[in-house]
Protein backbone atom coordinates (compact mmCIF):
# COMPACT_ATOMS: atom_id res chain seq x y z
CA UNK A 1 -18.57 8.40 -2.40
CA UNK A 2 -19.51 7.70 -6.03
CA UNK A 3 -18.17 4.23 -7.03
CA UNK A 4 -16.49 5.50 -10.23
CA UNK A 5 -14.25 8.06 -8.78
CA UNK A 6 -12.67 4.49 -6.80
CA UNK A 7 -12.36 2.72 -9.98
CA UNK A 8 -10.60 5.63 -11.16
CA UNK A 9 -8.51 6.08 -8.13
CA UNK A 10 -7.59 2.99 -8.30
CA UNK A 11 -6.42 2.69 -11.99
CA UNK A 12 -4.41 5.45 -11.19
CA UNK A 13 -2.35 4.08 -7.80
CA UNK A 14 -2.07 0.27 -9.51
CA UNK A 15 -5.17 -1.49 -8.43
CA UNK A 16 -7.53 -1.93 -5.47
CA UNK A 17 -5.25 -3.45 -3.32
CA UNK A 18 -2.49 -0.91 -3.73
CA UNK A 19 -5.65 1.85 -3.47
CA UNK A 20 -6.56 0.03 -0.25
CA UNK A 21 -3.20 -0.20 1.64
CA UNK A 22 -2.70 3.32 0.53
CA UNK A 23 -6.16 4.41 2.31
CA UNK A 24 -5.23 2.72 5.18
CA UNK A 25 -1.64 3.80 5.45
CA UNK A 26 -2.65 7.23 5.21
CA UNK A 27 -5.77 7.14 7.76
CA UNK A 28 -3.60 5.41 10.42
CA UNK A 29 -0.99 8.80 10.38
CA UNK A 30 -4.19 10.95 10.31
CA UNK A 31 -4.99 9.24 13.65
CA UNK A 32 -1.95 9.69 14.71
CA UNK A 33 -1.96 13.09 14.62
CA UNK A 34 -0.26 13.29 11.07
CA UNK A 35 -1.36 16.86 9.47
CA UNK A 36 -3.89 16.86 7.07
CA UNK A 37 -3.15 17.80 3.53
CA UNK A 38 -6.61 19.65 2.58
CA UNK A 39 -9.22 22.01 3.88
CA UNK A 40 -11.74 20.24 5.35
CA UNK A 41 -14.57 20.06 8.03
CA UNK A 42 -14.69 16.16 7.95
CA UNK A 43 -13.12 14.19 11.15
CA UNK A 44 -13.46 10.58 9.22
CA UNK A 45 -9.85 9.74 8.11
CA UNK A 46 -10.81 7.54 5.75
CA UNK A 47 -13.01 10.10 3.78
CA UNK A 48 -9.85 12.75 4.42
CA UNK A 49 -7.51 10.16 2.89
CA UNK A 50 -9.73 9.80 -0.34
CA UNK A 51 -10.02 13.61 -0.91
CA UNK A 52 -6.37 13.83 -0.34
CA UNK A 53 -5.94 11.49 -2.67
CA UNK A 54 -8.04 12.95 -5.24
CA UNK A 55 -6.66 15.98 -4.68
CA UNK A 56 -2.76 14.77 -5.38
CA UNK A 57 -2.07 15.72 -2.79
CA UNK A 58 -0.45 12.00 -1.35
CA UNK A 59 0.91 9.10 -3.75
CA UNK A 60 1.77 5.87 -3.38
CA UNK A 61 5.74 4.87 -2.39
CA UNK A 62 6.85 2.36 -4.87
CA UNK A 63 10.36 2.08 -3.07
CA UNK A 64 11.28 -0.99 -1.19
CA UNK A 65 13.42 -4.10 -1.87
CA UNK A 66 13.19 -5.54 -5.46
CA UNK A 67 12.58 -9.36 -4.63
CA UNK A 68 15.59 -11.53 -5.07
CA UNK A 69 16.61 -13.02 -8.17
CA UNK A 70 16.81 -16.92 -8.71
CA UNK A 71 20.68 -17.23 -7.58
CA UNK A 72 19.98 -15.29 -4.38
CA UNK A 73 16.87 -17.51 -3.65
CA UNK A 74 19.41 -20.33 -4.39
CA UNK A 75 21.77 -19.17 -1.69
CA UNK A 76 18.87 -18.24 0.74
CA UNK A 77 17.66 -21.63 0.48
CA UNK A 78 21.39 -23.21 1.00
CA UNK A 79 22.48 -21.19 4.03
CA UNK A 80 18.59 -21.73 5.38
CA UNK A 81 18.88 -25.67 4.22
CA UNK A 82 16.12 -26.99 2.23
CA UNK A 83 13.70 -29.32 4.17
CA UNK A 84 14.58 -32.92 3.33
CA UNK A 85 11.97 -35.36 1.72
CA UNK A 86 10.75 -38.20 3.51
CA UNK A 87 10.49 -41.55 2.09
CA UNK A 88 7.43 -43.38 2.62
């Protein structure tokens, strides 16, 4: 696979890590038995999960939890009690 059509794939999911969990994600349901998106004679689910990706043809969730603001990490911190310093 040509090393620009990555870059590009990339760019366009949010970065290599994002690209890379993504890939992953996606090859782990094709091993499970997940149906593949596009017509293909290839059996490597990592090379299935790039064309489907370069196809459209999957996208990247960006649902989930927001990560808690400063007063919630306040009251994590006070129900989970903050470790104590020791003096020395």
């Amino acid at each position: 696979m040509n090393y620009k059509y990555i870059d590009n794939l990339a760019k366009q999911v949010g970065g290599s890590l994002r690209l890379t969990a993504l890939i992953i994600s996606r090859s782990r349901q094709i091993v499970k038995k997940a149906p593949i998106l596009i017509e293909t004679n290839i059996d490597d689910p990592v090379q299935i999960a790039f064309l489907e990706l370069m196809q459209g043809k999957i996208r990247l969730n960006e649902g989930g939890a927001p990560p808690p603001q400063v007063s919630e990490q306040k009251k994590i911190e006070k129900l989970l009690g903050t470790p104590e310093k020791s003096e020395v």
